[in-house]
Protein backbone atom coordinates (compact mmCIF):
# COMPACT_ATOMS: atom_id res chain seq x y z
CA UNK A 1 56.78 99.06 51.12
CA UNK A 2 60.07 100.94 51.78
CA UNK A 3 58.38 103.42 54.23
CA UNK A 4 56.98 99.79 56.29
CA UNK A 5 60.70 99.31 57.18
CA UNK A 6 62.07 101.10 59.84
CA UNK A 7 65.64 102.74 59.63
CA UNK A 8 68.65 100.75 60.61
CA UNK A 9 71.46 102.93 59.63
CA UNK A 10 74.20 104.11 61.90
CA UNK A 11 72.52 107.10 62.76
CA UNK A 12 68.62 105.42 63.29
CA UNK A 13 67.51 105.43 67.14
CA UNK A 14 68.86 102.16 68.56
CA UNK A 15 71.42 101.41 66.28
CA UNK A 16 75.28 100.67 67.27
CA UNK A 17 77.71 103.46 67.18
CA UNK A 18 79.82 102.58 64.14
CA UNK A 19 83.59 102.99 66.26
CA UNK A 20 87.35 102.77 64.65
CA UNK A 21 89.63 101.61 67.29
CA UNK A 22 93.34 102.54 67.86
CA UNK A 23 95.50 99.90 68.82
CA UNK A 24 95.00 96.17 69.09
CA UNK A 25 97.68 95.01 70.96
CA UNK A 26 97.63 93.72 74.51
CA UNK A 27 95.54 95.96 76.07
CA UNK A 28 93.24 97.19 73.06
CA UNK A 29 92.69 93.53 72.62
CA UNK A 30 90.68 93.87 75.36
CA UNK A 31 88.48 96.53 73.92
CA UNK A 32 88.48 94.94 70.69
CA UNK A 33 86.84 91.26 72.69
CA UNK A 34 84.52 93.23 74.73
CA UNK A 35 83.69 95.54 71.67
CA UNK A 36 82.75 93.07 69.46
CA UNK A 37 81.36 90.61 71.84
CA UNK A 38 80.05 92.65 75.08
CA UNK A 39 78.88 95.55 74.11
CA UNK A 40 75.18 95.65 71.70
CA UNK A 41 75.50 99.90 71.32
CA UNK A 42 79.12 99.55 69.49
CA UNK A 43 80.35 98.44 65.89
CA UNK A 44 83.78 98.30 65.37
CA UNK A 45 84.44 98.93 61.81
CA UNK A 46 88.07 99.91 61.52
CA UNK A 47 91.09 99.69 63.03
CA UNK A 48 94.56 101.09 63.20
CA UNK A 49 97.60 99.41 64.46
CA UNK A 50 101.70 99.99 64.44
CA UNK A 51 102.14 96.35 63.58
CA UNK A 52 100.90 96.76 59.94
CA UNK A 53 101.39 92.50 59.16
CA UNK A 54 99.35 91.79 62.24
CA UNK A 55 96.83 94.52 61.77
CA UNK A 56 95.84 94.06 58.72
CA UNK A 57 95.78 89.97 59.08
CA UNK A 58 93.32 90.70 62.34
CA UNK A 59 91.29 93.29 59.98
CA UNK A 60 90.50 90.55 57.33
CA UNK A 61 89.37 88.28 60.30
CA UNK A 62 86.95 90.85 61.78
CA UNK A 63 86.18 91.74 58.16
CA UNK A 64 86.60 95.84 59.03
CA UNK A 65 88.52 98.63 57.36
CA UNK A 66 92.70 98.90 58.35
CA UNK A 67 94.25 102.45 58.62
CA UNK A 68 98.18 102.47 58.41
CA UNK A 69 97.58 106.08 60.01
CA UNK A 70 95.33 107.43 63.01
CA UNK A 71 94.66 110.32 60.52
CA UNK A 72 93.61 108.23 57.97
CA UNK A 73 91.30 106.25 60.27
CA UNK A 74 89.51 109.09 62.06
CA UNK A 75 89.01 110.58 58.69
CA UNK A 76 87.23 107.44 57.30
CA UNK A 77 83.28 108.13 56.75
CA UNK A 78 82.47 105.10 58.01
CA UNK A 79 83.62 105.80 61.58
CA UNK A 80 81.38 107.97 63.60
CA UNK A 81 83.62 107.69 67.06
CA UNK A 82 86.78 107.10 68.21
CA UNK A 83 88.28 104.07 70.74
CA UNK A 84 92.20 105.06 71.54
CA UNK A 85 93.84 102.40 73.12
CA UNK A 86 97.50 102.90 72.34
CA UNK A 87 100.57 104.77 73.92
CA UNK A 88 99.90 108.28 75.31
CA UNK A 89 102.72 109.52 73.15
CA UNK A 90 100.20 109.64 69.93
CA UNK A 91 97.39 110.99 72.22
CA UNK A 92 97.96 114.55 71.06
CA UNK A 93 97.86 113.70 67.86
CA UNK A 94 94.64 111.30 68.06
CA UNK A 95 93.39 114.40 69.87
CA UNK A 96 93.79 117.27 66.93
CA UNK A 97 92.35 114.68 64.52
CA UNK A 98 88.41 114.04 66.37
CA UNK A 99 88.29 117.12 67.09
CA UNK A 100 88.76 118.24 63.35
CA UNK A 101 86.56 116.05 62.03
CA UNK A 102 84.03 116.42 64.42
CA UNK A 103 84.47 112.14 66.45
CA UNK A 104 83.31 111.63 69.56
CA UNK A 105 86.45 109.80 71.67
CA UNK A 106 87.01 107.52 74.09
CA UNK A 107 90.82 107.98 75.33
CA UNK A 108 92.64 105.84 77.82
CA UNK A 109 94.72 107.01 80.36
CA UNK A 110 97.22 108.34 80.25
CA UNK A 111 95.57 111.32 78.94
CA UNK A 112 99.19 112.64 77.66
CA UNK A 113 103.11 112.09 78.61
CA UNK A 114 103.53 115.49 80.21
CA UNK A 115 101.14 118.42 81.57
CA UNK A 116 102.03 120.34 78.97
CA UNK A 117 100.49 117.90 75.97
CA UNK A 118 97.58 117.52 78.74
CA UNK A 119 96.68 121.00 79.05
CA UNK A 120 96.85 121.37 75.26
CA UNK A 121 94.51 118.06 74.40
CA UNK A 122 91.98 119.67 77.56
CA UNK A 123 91.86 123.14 76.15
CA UNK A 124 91.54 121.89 72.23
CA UNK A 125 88.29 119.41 73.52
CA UNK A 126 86.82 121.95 75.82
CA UNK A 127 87.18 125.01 73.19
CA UNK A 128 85.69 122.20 70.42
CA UNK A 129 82.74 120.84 72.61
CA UNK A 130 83.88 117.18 71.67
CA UNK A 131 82.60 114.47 73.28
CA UNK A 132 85.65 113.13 75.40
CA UNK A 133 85.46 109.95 77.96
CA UNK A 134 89.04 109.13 79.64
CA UNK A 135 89.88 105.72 80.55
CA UNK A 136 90.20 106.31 84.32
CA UNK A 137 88.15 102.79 85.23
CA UNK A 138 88.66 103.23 88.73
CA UNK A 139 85.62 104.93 88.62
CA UNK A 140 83.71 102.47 86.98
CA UNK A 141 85.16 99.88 89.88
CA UNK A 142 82.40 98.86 92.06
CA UNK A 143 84.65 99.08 95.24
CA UNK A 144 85.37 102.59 95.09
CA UNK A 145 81.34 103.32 94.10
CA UNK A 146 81.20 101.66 97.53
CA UNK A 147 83.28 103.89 99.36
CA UNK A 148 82.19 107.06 97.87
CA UNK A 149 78.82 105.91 98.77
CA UNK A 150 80.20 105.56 102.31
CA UNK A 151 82.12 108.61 102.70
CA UNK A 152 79.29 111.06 104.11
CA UNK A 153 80.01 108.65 107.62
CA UNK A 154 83.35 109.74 108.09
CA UNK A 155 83.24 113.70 108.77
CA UNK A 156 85.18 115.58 107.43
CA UNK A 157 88.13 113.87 105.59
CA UNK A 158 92.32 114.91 106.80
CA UNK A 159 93.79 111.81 105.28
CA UNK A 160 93.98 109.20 102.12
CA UNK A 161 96.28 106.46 101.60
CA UNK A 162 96.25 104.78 97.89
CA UNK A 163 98.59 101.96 96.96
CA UNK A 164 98.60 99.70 94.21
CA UNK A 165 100.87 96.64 93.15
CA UNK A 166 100.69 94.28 90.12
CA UNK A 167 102.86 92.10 88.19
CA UNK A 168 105.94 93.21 86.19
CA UNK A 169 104.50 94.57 82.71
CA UNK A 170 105.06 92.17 79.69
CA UNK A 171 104.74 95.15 77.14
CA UNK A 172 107.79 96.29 75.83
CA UNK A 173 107.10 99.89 74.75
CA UNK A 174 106.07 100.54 78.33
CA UNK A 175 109.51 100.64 79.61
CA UNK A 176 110.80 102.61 76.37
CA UNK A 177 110.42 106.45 77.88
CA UNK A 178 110.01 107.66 74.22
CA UNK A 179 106.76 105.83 73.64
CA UNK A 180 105.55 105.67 76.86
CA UNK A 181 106.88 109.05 78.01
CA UNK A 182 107.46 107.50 81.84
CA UNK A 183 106.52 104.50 84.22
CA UNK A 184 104.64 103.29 86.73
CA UNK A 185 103.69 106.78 88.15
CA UNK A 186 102.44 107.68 85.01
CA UNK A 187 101.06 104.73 83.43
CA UNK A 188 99.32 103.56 87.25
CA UNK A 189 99.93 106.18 89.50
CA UNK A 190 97.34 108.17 87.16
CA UNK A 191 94.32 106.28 88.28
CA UNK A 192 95.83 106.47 92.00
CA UNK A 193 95.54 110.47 91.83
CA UNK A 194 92.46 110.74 89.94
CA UNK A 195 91.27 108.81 92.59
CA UNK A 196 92.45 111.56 95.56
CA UNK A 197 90.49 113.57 93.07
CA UNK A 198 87.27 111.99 93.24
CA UNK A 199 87.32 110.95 96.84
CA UNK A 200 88.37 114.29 98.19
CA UNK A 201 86.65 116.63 95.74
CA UNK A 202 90.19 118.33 96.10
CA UNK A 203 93.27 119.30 93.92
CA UNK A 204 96.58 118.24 94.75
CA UNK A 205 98.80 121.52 95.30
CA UNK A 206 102.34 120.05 96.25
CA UNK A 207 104.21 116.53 95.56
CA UNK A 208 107.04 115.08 97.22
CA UNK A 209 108.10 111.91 95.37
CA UNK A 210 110.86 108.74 94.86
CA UNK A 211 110.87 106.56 92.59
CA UNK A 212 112.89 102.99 91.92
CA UNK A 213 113.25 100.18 89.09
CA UNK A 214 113.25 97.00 90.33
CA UNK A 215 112.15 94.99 87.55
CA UNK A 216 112.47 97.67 84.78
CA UNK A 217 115.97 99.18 82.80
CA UNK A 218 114.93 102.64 81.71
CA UNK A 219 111.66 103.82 83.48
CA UNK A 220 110.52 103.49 87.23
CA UNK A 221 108.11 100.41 88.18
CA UNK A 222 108.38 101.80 91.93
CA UNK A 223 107.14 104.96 93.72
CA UNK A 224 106.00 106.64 96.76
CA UNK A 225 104.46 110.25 96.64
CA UNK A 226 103.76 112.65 99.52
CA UNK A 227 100.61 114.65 98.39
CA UNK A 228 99.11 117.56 99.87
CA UNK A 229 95.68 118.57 98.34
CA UNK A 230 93.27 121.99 99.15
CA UNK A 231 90.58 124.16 97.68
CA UNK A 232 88.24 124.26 100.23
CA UNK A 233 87.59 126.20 103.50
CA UNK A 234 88.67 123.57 105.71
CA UNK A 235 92.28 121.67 106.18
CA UNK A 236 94.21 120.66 103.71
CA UNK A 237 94.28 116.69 103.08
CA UNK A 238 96.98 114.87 102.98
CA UNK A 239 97.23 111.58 100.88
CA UNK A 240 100.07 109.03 100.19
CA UNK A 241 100.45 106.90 96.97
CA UNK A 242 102.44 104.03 96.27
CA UNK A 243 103.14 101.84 93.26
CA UNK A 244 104.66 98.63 92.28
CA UNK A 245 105.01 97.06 88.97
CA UNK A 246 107.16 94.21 90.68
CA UNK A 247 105.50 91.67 92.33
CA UNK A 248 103.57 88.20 91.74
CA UNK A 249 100.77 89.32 93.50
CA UNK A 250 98.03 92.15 92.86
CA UNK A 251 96.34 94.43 95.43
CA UNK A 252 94.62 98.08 95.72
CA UNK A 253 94.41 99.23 99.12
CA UNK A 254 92.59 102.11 100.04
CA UNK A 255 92.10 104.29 103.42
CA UNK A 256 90.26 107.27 103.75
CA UNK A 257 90.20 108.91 107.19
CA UNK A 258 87.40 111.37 108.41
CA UNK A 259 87.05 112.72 111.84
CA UNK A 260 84.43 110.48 112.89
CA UNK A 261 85.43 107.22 110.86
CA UNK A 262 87.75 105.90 108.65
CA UNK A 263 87.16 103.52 105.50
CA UNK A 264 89.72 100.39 104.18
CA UNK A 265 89.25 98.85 101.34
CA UNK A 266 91.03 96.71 98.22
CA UNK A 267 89.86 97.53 95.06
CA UNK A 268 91.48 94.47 93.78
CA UNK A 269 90.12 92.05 95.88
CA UNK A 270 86.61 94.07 96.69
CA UNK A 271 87.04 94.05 100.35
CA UNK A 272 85.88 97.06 102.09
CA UNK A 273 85.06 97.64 106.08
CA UNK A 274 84.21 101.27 107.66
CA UNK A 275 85.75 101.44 111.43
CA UNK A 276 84.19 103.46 114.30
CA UNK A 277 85.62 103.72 117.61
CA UNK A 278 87.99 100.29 117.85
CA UNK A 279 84.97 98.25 116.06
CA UNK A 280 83.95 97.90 112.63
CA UNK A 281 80.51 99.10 111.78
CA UNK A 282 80.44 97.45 108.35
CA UNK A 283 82.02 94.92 106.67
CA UNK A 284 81.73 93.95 103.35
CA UNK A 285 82.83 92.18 100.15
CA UNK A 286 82.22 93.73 96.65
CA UNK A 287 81.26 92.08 93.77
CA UNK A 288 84.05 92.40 90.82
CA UNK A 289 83.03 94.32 88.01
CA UNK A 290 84.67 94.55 84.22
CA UNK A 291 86.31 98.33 84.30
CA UNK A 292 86.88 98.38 80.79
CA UNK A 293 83.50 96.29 80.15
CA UNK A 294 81.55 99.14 82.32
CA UNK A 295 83.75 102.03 80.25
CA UNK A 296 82.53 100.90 76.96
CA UNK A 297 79.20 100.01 77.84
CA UNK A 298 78.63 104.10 78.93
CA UNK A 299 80.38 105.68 75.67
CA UNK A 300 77.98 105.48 73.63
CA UNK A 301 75.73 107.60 75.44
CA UNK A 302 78.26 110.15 75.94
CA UNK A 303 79.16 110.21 72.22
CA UNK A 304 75.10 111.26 71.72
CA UNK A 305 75.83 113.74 74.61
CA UNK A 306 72.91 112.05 76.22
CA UNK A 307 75.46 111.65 79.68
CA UNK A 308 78.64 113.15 80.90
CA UNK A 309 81.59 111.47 80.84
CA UNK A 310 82.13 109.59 84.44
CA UNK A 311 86.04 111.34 83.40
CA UNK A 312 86.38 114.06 81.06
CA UNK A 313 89.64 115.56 79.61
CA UNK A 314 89.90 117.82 82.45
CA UNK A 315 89.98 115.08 84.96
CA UNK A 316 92.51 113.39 82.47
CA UNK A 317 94.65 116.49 82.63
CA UNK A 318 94.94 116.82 86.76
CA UNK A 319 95.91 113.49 86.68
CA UNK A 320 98.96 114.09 84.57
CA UNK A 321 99.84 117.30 86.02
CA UNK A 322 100.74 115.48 89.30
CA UNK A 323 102.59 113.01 87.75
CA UNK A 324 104.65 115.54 86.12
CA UNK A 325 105.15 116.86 89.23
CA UNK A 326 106.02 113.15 90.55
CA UNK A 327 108.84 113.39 87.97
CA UNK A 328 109.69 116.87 88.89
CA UNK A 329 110.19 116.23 92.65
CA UNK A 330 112.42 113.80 91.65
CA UNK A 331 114.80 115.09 89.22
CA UNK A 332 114.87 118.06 91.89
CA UNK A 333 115.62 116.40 95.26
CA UNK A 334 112.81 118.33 96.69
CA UNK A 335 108.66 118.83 96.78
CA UNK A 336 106.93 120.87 94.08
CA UNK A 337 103.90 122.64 93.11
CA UNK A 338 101.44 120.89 91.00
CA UNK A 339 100.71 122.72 87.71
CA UNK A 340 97.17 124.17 86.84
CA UNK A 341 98.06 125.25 83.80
C-alpha cells in the first residue's frame, strides 16, 4: 500500500537537498565533482553558467536543468538551495534573488568586490533571516582547528603574522578588475583576514598596505598589509599579511604570539609546533583535509537551520571591508580606517 512506503521527496527526513549551482568553471568544477560524487545530503539539479555552449553540453551529461540567467535558476521550483561559485561581481545580484525567493545559499568568497556591495548583501540576509554559509574554508582547514585549539597556551595574544603564496592563477577573468573587482588581496587576502578574525576574536581598525604585479597586467598578485586590530579591554594586536600569486611553490604560514607562547604553523603543508621558552613543547603534523569537501558536507544542515554557518555574511563582509581598505591605503599613500559600515 501507498501509506507502506515511506516518503522520499526533497523535503522527506533524510533526503538530499535538491541544489542549483552557479558556475562550473574551474573552480565550481570542484563543487560540481564533490557535489555529485562526495557529498550523500546534496542533489545538484541545475546549473547556470556564462559559457552557454559548454553549460548546456555539461547539463545534458549530468542530465539537470540549464539556466542562461542566475534569476532564472534560483527561481526554478526544483531548486530548494543555492551553490554560488562564480565571480564576486554577480554576488549582489545572486544575493537579492535567494533572498526573494526564500533559497538557502552557499556563497564563496569573496563575499562582494567592495564594502559597500558587502554591507548591502549582509544587511539584505540578516534583515531576511536567510540561511547564508560563506566560502571562507580556512575554517574548515584542519591546521588552523589545530591552532585555535592551541591558543588558550599562549596568554594573551599582541601579535599575528599570515602569509600565503601559490602559483600564478590560470583564470582569465581573475585579472580583469571588472569581473573580479581586484586581485590577490581580494580574491586571497580575504581568507588571510578572516583568519585575524577568528584567531583574535578582534576587528581590524586601521590598514597600511602595498601592493605589486609580478605575474599579472591589470590587478595586483602581490601584497603586504600592516594591520592593527582592537575591541577588547586589553592591547591592541597587531598582525601582518602577505600574498603572492607568483610562485611555483605553495605555502601558508602562520604565527600567533601570546605572552607566554607563540604558535607556527603551515596550513598548506599541516605543520604546526607551539614554542615555550627556546624549546618547542609540541610538534606536530596535521592531516590534510578537503576545504571545499568539508564546506559542502556542513550546508546542508545550515540550509535546515539545524547549525550555524562556520562563516556567515557578516564574517564575509569584515573580510571585504579590509580589503577595501587594502585598496584604499594604496591609492592614498597612507594607512586607513577600516569601514564598519
Amino acid at each position: 500500500m501507498a501509506g507502506d512506503v515511506p516518503a522520499r521527496g526533497p523535503d522527506a527526513p533524510g533526503a538530499p537537498l535538491p541544489i542549483g549551482l552557479v558556475g562550473t568553471g574551474k573552480h565550481g568544477a570542484r563543487y560540481l565533482a564533490h557535489a555529485t560524487r562526495d557529498v550523500p545530503g546534496l542533489r545538484v539539479v541545475a546549473i547556470c553558467r556564462r559559457d552557454e555552449a559548454a553549460g548546456r553540453a555539461l547539463a545534458r551529461e549530468l542530465g539537470v536543468a540549464f539556466h542562461r540567467t542566475v534569476a532564472e535558476l534560483v527561481a526554478d521550483p526544483a531548486v530548494r538551495a543555492v551553490v554560488a561559485a562564480a565571480p564576486p561581481s554577480i554576488h549582489e545580484e545572486l544575493v537579492r534573488a535567494c533572498v526573494g525567493e526564500g533559497k538557502p545559499l552557499l556563497i564563496e568568497k569573496p563575499l562582494a568586490t567592495d564594502a559597500d556591495a558587502a554591507f548591502r548583501i549582509r544587511d539584505a540576509v540578516l534583515v531576511s533571516g536567510l540561511p547564508c554559509l560563506v566560502g571562507h574554508t580556512l575554517r574548515f582547514n584542519a591546521t588552523v582547528a589545530r591552532v585555535c585549539e592551541l591558543l588558550p597556551r599562549l596568554g594573551a595574544v599582541g601579535q599575528v603574522e599570515l602569509t600565503q603564496s601559490f602559483e600564478p592563477s590560470r583564470l582569465d577573468w581573475l585579472d580583469d578588475p571588472v569581473r573580479s573587482g581586484g586581485g590577490n588581496v581580494l580574491h586571497t587576502g580575504v581568507h588571510s583576514f578572516d583568519l585575524l578574525r577568528l584567531l583574535t576574536g578582534r576587528e581590524a581598525l586601521e590598514v597600511a598596505c602595498f601592493v605589486e604585479r609580478v605575474a599579472t597586467r591589470r590587478t595586483e598578485d602581490s601584497f603586504v598589509a600592516s594591520i592593527r586590530l582592537g575591541g577588547a579591554a586589553e592591547a591592541a594586536v597587531l598582525a601582518s599579511v602577505a600574498g603572492s600569486r607568483a610562485t611555483g611553490s605553495r605555502a601558508g604560514s602562520i604565527r600567533v604570539v601570546g605572552r607566554e607562547a607563540q604558535i607556527v604553523a603551515d596550513h598548506v603543508h599541516g605543520e604546526l609546533a607551539l614554542l615555550r621558552g627556546r624549546g618547542r613543547e609540541l610538534e606536530e603534523r596535521v592531516a590534510d583535509v578537503p576545504t571545499v569537501l568539508a564546506l559542502l558536507r556542513a550546508f546542508p544542515a545550515v540550509a535546515a537551520g539545524r547549525a550555524r554557518p562556520a562563516a556567515d555574511v557578516r564574517d564575509g563582509a569584515a573580510a571585504v571591508a579590509v580589503a577595501d581598505a587594502c585598496y584604499r591605503s594604496v591609492e592614498s599613500g597612507r594607512r586607513v580606517a577600516v569601514r564598519t559600515e
